[in-house]
C-alpha atoms as a PDB file:
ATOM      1  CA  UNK A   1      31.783  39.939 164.227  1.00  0.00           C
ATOM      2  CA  UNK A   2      34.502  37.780 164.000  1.00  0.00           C
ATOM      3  CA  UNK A   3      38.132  38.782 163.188  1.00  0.00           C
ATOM      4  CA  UNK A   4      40.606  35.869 161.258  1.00  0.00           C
ATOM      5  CA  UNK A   5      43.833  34.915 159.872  1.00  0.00           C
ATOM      6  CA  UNK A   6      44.055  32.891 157.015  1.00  0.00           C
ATOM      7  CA  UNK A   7      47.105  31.106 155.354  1.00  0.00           C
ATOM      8  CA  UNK A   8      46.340  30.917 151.237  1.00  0.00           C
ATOM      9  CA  UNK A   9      48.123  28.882 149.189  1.00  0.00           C
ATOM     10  CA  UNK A  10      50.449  31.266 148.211  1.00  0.00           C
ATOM     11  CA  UNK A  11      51.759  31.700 151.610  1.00  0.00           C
ATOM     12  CA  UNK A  12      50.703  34.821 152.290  1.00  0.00           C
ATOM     13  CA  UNK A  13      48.246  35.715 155.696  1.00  0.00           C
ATOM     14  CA  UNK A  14      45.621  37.384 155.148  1.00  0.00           C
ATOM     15  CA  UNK A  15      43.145  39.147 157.599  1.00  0.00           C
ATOM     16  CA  UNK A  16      39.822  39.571 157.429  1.00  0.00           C
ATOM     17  CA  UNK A  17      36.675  40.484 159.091  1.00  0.00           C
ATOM     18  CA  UNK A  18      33.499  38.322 158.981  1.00  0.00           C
ATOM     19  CA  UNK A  19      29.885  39.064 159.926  1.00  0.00           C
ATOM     20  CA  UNK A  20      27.795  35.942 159.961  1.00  0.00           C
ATOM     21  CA  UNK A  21      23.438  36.946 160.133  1.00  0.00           C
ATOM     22  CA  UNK A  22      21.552  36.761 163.010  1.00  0.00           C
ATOM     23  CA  UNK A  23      20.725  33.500 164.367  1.00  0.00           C
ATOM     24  CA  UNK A  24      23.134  31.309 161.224  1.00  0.00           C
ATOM     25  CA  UNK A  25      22.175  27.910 161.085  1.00  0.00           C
ATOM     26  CA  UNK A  26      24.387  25.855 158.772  1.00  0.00           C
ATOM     27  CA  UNK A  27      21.081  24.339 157.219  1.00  0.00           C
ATOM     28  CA  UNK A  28      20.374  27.372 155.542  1.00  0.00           C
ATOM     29  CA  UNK A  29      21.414  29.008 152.121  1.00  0.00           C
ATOM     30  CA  UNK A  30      22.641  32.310 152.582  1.00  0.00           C
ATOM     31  CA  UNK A  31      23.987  35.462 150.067  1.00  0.00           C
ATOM     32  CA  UNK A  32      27.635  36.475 150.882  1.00  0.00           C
ATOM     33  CA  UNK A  33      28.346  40.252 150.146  1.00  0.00           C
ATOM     34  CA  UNK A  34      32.101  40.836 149.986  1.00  0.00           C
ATOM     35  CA  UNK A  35      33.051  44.301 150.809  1.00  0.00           C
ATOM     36  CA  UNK A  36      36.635  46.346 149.622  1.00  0.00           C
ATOM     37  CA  UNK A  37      37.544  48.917 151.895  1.00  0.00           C
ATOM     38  CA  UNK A  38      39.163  52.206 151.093  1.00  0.00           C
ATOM     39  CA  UNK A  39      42.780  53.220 151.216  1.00  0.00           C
ATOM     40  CA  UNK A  40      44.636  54.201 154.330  1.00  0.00           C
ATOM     41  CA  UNK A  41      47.246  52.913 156.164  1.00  0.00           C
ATOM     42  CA  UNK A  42      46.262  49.319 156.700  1.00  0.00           C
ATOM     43  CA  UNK A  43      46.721  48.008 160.229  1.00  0.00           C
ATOM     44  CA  UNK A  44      45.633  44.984 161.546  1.00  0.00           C
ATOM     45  CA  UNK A  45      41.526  44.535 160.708  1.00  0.00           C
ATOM     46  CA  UNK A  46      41.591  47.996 159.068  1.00  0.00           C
ATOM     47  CA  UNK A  47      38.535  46.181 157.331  1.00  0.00           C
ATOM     48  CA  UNK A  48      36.951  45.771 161.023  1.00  0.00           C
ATOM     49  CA  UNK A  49      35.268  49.733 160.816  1.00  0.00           C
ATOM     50  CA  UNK A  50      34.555  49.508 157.197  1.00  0.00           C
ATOM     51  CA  UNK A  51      32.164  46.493 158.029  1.00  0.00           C
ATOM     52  CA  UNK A  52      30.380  47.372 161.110  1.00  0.00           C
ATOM     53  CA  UNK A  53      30.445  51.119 160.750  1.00  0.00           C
ATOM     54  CA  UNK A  54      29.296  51.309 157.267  1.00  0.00           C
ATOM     55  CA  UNK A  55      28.467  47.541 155.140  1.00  0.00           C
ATOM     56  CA  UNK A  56      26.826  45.984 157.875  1.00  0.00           C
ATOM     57  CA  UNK A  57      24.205  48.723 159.006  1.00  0.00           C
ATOM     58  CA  UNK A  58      23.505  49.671 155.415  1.00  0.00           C
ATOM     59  CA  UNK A  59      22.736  45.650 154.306  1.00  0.00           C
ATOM     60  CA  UNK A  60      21.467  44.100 157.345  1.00  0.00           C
ATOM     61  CA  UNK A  61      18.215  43.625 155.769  1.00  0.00           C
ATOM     62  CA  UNK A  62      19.641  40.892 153.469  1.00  0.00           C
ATOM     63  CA  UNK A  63      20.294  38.927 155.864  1.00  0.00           C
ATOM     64  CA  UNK A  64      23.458  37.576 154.128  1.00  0.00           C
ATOM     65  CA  UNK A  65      27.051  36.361 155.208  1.00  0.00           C
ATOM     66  CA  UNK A  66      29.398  39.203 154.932  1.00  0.00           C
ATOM     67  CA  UNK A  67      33.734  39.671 154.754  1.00  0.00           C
ATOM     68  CA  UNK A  68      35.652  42.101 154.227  1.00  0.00           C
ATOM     69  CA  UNK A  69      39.795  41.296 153.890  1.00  0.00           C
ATOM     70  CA  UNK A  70      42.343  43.653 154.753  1.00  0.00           C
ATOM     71  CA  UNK A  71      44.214  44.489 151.592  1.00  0.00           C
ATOM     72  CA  UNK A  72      46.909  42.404 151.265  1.00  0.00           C
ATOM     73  CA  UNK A  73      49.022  44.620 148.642  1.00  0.00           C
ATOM     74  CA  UNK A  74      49.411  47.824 147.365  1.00  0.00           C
ATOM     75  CA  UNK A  75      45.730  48.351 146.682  1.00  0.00           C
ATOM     76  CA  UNK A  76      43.033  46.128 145.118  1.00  0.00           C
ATOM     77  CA  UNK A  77      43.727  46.077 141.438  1.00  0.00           C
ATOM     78  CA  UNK A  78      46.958  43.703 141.217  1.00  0.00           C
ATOM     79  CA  UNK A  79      47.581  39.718 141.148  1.00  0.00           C
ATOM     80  CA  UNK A  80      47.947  39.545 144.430  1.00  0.00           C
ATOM     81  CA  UNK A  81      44.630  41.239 145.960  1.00  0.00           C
ATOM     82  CA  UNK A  82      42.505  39.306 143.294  1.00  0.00           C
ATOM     83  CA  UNK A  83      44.090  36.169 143.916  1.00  0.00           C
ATOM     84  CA  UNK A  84      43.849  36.996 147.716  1.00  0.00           C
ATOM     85  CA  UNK A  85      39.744  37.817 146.993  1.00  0.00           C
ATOM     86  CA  UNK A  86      39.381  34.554 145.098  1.00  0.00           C
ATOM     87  CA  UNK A  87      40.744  31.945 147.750  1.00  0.00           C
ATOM     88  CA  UNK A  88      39.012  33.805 150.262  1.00  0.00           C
ATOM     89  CA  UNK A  89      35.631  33.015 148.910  1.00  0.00           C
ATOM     90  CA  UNK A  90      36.890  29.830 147.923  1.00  0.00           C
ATOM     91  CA  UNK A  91      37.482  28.959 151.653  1.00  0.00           C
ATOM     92  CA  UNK A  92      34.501  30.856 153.058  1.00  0.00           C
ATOM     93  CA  UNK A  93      31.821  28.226 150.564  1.00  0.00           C
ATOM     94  CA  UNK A  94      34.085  25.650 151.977  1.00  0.00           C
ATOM     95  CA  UNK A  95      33.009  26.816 155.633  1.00  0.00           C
ATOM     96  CA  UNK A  96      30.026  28.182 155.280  1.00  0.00           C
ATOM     97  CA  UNK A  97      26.432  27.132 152.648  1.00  0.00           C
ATOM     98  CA  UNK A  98      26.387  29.995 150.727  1.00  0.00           C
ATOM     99  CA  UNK A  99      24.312  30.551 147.438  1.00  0.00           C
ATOM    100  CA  UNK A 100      26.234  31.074 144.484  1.00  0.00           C
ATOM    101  CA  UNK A 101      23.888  32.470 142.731  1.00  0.00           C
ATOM    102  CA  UNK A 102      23.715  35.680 145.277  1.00  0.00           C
ATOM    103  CA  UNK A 103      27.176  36.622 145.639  1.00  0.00           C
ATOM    104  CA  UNK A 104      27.646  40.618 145.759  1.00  0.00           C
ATOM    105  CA  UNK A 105      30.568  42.801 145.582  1.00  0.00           C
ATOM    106  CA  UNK A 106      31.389  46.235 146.417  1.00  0.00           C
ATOM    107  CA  UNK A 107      33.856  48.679 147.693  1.00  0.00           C
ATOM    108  CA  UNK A 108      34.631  52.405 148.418  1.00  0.00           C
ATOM    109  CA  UNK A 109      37.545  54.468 146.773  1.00  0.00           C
ATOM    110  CA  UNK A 110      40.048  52.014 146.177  1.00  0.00           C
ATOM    111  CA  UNK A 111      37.537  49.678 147.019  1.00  0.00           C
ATOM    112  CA  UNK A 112      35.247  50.736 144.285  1.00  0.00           C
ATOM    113  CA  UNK A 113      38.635  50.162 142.106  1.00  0.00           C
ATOM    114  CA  UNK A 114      39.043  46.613 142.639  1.00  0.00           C
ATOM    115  CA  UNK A 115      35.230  46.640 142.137  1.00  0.00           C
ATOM    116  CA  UNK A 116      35.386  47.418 138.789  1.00  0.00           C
ATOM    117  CA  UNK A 117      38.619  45.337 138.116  1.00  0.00           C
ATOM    118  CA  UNK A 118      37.099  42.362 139.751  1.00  0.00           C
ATOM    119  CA  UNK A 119      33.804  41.949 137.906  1.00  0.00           C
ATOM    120  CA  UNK A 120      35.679  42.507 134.781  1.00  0.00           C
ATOM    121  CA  UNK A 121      38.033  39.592 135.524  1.00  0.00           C
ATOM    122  CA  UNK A 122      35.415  37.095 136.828  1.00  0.00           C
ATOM    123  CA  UNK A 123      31.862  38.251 136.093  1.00  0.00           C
ATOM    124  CA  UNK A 124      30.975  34.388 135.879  1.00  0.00           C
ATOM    125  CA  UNK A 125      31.534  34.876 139.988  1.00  0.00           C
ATOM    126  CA  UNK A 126      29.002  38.102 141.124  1.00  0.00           C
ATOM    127  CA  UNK A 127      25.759  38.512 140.863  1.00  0.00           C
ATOM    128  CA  UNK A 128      25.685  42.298 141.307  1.00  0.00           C
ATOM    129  CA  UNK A 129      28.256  45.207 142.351  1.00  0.00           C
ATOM    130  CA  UNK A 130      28.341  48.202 143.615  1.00  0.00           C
ATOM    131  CA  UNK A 131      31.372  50.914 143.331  1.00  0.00           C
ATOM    132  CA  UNK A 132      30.739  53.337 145.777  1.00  0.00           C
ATOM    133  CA  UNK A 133      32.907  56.863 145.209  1.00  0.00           C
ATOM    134  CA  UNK A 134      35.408  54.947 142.782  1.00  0.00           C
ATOM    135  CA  UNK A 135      37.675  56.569 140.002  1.00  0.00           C
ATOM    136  CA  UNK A 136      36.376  56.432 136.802  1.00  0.00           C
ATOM    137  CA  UNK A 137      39.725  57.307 134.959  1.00  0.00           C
ATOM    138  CA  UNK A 138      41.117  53.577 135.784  1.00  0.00           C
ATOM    139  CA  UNK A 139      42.806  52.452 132.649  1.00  0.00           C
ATOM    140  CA  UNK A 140      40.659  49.785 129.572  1.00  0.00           C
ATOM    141  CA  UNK A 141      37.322  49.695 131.677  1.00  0.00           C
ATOM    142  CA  UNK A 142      36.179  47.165 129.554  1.00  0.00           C
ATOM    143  CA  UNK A 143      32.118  47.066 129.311  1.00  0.00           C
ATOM    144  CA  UNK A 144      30.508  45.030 131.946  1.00  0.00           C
ATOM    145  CA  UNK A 145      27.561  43.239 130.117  1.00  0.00           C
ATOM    146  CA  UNK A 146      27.430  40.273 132.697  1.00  0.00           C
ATOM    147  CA  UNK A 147      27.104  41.653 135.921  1.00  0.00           C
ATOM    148  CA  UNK A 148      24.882  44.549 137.086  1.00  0.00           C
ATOM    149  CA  UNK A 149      26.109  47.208 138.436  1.00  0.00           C
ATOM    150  CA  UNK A 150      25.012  50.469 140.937  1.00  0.00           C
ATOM    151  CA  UNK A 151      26.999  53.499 141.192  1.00  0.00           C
ATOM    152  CA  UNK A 152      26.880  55.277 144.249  1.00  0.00           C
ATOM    153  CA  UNK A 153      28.809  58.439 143.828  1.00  0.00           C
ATOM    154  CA  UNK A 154      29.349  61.644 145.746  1.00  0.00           C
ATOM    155  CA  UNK A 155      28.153  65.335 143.683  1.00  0.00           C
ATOM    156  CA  UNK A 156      30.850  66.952 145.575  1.00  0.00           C
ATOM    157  CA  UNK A 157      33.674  64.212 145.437  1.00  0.00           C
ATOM    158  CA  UNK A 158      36.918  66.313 145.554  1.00  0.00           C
ATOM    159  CA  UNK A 159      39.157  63.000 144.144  1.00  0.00           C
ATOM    160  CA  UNK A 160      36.831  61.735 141.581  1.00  0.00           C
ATOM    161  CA  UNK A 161      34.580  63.870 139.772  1.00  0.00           C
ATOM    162  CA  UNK A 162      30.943  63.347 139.890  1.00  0.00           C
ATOM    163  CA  UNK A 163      30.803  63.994 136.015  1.00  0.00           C
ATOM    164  CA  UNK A 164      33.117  62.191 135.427  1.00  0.00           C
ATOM    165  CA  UNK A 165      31.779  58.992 136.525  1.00  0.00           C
ATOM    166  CA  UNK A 166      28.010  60.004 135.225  1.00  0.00           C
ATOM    167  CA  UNK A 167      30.049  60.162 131.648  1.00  0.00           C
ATOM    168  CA  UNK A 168      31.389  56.315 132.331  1.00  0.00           C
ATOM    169  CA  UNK A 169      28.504  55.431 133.587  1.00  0.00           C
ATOM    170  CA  UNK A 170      26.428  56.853 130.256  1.00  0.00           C
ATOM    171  CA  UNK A 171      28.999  54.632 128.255  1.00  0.00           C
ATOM    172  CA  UNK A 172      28.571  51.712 129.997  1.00  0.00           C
ATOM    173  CA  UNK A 173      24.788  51.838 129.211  1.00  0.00           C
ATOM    174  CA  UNK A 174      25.751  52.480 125.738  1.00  0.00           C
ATOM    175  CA  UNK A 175      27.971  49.531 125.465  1.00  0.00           C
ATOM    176  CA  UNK A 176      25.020  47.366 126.549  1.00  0.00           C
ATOM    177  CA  UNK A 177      25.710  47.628 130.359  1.00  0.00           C
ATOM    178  CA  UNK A 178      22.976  47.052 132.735  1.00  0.00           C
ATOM    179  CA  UNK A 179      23.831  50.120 135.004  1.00  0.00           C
ATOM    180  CA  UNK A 180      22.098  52.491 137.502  1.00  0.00           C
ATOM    181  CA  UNK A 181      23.706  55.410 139.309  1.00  0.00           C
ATOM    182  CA  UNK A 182      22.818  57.498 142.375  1.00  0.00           C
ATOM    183  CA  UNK A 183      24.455  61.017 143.087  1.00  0.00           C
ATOM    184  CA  UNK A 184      24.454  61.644 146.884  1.00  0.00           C
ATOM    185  CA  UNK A 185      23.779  65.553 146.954  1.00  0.00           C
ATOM    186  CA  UNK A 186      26.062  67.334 148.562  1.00  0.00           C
ATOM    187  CA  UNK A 187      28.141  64.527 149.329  1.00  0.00           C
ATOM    188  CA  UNK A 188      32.199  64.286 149.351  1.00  0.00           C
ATOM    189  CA  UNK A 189      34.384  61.887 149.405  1.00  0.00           C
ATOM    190  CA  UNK A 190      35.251  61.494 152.802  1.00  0.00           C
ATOM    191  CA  UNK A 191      32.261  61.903 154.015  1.00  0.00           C
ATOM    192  CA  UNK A 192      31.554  58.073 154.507  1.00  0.00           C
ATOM    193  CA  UNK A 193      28.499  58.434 156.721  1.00  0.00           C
ATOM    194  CA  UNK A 194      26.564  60.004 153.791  1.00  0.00           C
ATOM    195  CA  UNK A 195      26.663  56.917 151.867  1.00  0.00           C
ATOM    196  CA  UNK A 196      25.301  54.560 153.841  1.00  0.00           C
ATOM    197  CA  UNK A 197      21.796  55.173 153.112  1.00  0.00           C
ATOM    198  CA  UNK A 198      22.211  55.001 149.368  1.00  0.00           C
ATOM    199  CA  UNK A 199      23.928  51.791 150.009  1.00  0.00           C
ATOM    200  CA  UNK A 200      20.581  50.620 151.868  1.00  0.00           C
ATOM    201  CA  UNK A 201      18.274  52.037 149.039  1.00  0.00           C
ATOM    202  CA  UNK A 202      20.150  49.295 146.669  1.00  0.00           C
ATOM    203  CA  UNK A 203      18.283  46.658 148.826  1.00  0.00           C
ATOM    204  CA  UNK A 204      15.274  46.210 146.353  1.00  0.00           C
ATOM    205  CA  UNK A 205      17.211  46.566 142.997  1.00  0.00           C
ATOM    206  CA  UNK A 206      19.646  43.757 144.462  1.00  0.00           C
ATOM    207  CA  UNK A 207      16.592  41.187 145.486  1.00  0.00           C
ATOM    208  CA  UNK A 208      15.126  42.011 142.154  1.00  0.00           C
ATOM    209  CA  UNK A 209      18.444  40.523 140.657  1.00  0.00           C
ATOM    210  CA  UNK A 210      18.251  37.857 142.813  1.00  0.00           C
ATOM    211  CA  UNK A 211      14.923  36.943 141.416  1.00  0.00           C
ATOM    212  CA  UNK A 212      15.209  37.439 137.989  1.00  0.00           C
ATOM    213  CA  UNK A 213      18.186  34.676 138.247  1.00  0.00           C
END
């Protein structure tokens, strides 16, 4: 796990936290998951835990380049956080031979947020995302027809209703959405452990993607 600074064009430094698979070899093609964290006071590598505590054991299997930047702003769904996620993977398929073509996002909370705001902005980018326990009240969720989506959501999430998402969910499919949804029983918000098995489960659906491309 490696821990960097970056300068982007706009001046600003931004951290982040990068997981490269097992034995890399430059000669080889690899996915690159990018990975939102939650909110919280955001210290130095606050994206650090979020990676190897939760993205990384849950997606290990895909043997894929992973990141995760510390927010750089008041939350993920703003100019400067999406500009912040663009360069970033704009340097990192400078650095590194990623595929294009298997590029995942996905966050939890707030990170689920800028999920949803991001593959609304530049679905031409993703191949598949995944909000994990994300609100579903944000404002002019416009249909996401271009990028495939899994909802992982907590039954017992105390910030965001579980019903509440099922009933965005139901009118994304409506709208022509290629969605799927999983309710962790039981599960709250906070209760970040819970999820990462779900997150694991989305293995097969995400390689199916992949080959369907």
């Amino acid at each position: 796990m490696l821990l960097k600074i970056t300068e982007l064009k706009s001046g600003l430094k931004l951290r982040y936290t990068l997981s490269l698979p097992r034995r890399y070899t430059p000669t080889t093609s690899y996915p690159l998951v990018v990975a939102l964290h939650y909110g919280g006071n955001v210290t130095p590598f606050y994206s650090k835990d979020f990676l190897a505590s939760f993205v990384e054991p849950a997606l290990e299997d895909l043997y894929a380049i992973m990141v995760a930047p510390d927010c750089p702003s008041e939350g993920w769904i703003n100019p400067v956080s999406e500009t912040a996620i663009l360069e970033l993977m704009i340097l990192l398929m400078e650095e590194y031979n990623i595929d294009s073509n298997r590029i995942i996002l996905l966050g939890y909370s707030m990170g689920g947020a800028g999920t949803w705001y991001m593959v609304a902005r530049h679905p031409d980018l993703f191949s598949a995302a995944v909000p994990i326990s994300a609100p579903a009240d944000m404002p002019a969720i416009p249909t996401i027809q271009d990028v495939p989506l899994y909802i992982i959501h907590g039954e017992k999430d105390e910030l965001f209703p579980s019903l509440d998402v099922k009933s965005l969910c139901q009118k994304q499919k409506n709208n022509g959405a290629e969605i799927e949804m999983i309710t962790v029983t039981g599960a709250s918000h906070y209760q970040l452990a819970r999820f990462i098995s779900p997150l694991k489960a989305t293995i097969p659906w995400i390689r199916k993607i992949w080959e369907d491309r």
